[in-house]
Protein backbone atom coordinates (compact mmCIF):
# COMPACT_ATOMS: atom_id res chain seq x y z
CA UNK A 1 28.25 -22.52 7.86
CA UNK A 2 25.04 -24.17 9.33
CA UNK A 3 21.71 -22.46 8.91
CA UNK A 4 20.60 -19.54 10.85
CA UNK A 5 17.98 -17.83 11.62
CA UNK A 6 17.81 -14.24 13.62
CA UNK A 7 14.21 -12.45 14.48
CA UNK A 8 13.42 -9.20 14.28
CA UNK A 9 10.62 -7.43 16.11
CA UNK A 10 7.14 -9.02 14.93
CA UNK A 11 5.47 -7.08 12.32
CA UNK A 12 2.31 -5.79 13.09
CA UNK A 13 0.28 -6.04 9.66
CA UNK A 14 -0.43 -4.83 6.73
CA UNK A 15 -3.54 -3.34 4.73
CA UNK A 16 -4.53 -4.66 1.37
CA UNK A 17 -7.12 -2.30 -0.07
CA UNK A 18 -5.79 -0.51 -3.20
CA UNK A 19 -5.02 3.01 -2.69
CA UNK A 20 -3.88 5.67 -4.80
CA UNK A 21 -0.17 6.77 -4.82
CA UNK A 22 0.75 10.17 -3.91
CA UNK A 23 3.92 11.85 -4.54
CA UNK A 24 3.61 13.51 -0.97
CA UNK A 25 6.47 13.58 1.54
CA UNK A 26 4.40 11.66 4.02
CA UNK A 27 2.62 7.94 2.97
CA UNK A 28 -0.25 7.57 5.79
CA UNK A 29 -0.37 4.15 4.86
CA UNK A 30 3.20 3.74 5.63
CA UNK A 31 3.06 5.82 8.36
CA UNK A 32 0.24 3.85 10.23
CA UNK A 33 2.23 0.10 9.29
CA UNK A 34 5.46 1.70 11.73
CA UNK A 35 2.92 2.80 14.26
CA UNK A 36 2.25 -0.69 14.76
CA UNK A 37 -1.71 -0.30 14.04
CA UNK A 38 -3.23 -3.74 13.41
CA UNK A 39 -5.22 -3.79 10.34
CA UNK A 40 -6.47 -7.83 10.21
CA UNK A 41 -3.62 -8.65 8.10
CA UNK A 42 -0.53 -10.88 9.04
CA UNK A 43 3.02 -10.23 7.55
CA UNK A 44 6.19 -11.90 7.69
CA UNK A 45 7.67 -11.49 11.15
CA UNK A 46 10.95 -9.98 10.10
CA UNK A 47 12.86 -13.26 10.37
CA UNK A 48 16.42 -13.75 8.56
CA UNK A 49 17.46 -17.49 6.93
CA UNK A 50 20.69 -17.91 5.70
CA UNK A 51 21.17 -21.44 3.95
CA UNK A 52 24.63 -22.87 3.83
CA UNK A 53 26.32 -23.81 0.25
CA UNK A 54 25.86 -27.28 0.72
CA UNK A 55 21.94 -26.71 1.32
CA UNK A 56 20.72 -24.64 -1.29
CA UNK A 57 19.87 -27.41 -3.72
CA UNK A 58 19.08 -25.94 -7.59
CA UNK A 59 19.45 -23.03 -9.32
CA UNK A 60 15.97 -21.04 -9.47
CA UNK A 61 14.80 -20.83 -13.38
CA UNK A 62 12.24 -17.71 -14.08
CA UNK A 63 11.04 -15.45 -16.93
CA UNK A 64 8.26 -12.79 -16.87
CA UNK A 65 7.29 -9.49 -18.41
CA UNK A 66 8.03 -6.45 -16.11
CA UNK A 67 6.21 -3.30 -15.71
CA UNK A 68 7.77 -1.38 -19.19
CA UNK A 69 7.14 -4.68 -21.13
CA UNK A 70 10.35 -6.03 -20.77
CA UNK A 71 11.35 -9.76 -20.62
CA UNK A 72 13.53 -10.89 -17.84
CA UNK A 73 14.85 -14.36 -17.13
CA UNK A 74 17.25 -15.82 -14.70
CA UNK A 75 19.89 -16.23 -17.32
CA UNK A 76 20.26 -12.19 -17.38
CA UNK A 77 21.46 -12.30 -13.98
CA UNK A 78 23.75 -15.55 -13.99
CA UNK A 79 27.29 -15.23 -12.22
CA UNK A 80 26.11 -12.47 -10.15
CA UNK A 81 23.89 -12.16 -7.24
CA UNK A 82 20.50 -11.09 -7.07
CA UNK A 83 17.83 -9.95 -4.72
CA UNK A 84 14.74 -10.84 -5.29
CA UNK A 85 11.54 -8.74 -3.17
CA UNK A 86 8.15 -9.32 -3.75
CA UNK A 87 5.84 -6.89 -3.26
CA UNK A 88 2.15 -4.71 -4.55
CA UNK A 89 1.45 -0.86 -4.60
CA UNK A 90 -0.57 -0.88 -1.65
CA UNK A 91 1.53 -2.74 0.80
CA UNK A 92 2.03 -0.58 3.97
CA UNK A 93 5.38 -2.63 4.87
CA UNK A 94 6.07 -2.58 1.05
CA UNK A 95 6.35 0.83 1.36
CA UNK A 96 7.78 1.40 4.37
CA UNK A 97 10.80 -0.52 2.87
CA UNK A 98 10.82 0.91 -0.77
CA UNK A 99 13.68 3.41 0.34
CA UNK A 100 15.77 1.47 1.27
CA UNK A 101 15.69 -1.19 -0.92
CA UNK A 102 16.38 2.16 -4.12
CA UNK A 103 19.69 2.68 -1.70
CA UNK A 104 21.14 -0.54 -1.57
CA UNK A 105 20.15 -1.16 -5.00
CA UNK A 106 22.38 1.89 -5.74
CA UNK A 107 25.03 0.65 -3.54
CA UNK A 108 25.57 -2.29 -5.18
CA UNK A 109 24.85 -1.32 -8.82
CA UNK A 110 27.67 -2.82 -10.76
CA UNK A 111 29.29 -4.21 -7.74
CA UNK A 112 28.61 -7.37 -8.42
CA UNK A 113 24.57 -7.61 -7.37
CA UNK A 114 21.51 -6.70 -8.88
CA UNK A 115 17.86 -5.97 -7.73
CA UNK A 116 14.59 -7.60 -9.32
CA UNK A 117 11.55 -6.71 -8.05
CA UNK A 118 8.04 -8.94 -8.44
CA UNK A 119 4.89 -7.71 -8.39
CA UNK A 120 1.84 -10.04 -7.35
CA UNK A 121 -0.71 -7.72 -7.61
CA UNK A 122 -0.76 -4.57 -9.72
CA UNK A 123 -1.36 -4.04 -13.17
CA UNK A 124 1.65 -2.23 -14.92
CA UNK A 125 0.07 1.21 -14.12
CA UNK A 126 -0.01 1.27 -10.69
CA UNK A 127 3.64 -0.38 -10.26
CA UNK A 128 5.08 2.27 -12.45
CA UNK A 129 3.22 4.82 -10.14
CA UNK A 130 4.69 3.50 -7.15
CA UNK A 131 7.75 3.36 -8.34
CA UNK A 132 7.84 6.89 -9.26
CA UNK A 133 6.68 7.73 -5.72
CA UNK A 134 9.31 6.06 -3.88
CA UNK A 135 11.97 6.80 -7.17
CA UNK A 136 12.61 2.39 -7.50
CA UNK A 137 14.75 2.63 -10.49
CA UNK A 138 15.26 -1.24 -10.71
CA UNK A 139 12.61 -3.68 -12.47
CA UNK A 140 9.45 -5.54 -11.45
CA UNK A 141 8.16 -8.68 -12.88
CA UNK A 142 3.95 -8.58 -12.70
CA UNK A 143 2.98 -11.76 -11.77
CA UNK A 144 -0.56 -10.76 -10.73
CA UNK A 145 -2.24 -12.74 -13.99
CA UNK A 146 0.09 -15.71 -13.78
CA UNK A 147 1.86 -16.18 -10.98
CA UNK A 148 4.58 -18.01 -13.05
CA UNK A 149 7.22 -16.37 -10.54
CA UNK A 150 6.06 -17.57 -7.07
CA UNK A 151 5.65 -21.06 -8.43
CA UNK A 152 9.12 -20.75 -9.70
CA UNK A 153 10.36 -19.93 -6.21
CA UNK A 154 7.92 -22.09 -3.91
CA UNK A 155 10.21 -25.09 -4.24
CA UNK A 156 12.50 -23.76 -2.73
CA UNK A 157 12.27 -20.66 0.17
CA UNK A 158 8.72 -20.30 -0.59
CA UNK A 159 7.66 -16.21 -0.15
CA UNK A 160 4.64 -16.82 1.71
CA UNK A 161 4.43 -13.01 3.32
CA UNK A 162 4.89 -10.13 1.20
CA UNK A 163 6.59 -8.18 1.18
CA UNK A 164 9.83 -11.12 0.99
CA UNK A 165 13.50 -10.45 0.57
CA UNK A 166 15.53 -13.54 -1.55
CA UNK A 167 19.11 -13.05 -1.82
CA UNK A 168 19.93 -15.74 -4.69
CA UNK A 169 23.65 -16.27 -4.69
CA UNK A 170 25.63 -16.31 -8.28
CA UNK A 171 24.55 -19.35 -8.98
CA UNK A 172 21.29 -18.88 -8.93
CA UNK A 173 20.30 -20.45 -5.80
CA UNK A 174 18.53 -18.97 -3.01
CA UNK A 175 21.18 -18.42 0.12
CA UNK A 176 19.13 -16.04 2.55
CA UNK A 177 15.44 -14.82 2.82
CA UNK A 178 14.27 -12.14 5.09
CA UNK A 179 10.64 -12.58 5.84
CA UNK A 180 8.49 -9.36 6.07
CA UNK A 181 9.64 -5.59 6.13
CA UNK A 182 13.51 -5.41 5.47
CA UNK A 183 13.40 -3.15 9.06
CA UNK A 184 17.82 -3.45 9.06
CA UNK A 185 19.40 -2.38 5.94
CA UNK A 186 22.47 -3.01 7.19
CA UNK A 187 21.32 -6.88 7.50
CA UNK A 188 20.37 -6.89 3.97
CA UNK A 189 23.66 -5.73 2.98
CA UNK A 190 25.50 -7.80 4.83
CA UNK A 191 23.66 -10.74 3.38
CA UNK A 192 24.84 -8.95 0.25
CA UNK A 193 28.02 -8.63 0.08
CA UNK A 194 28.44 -12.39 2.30
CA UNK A 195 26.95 -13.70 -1.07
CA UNK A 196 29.26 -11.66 -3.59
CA UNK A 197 32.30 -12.60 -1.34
CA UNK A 198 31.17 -16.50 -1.66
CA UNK A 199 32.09 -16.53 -5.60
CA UNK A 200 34.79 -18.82 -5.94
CA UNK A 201 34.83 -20.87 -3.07
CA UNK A 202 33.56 -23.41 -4.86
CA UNK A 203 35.40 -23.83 -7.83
């Protein structure tokens, strides 16, 4: 399968001051990213990579300390898929996406992929916060202090917009990114379960 790529709409921005999470039905910040107001900021544009087998080079090797004090490494994960979005509390597009990242996450909990989470800006508090806002069950790395995570992942797909979307197949290497706002669930999970259905082809 040869590379890729498929655009989505271009993302209009995002804000970056740090605002305090609500529990209300409706996010303004959110809101005003999917009106498409322009707030100096440039995201990813939505783009989708897939990377053939034969192009995904080495395994990605990571540790950190989530947001409950936990230590996670890539070895937790191995011989199963994982999906990897970075992210920070007061991303509008972050946000706007938070749903339906919790709902695939839940789709595919012991179903042969997992959900990580990594956090380059907040402190623990206010990434616990958000995730009780938008109820994110799954963990977060915080990499604001030493952005040990990023580097780990710059070699290869580099997430140079937040928030970024890494589908890393069982192997541990990265096989698709989606650049920006995950705006399609139904891409995501396709890119999903493509991965999943990969593992043994090639043994």
């Amino acid at each position: 399968m040869s590379q890729r790529r498929r655009l989505a709409p271009l993302l209009a921005g995002l804000t970056a001051g740090a605002l305090v999470l609500s529990g209300c039905s409706s996010d303004p910040l959110a809101d005003q990213y999917r009106e498409g107001s322009n707030k100096g900021f440039i995201a990813g544009d939505g783009s989708v990579t897939e990377i053939a087998l034969a192009d995904r080079g080495e395994a990605i090797e990571f540790s950190g300390v989530t947001e409950t004090g936990d230590t996670v490494t890539s070895a937790d994960t191995q011989g199963e898929v994982l999906v990897v979005n970075f992210w920070y509390a007061s991303c509008a597009p972050c946000r706007a996406e938070a749903s339906d990242l919790q709902s695939i996450n839940a789709q595919f909990e012991n179903e042969g992929a997992s959900f990580l989470g990594v956090n380059v800006r907040d402190q623990a508090p206010n990434a616990i916060a958000f995730n009780e806002t938008y109820s994110v069950t799954y963990p977060s790395v915080l990499d604001v202090d030493t952005g040990a995570m990023q580097l780990a992942f710059s070699g290869s797909i580099p997430p140079n917009a937040v928030p970024t979307t890494l589908v890393l197949d069982t192997e541990g290497r990265v096989a698709a990114r989606i650049l920006g706002q995950v705006t399609s669930p139904s891409v995501l999970e396709t890119l999903i379960r493509d991965t999943i259905a990969e593992t043994g082809t090639t043994e």
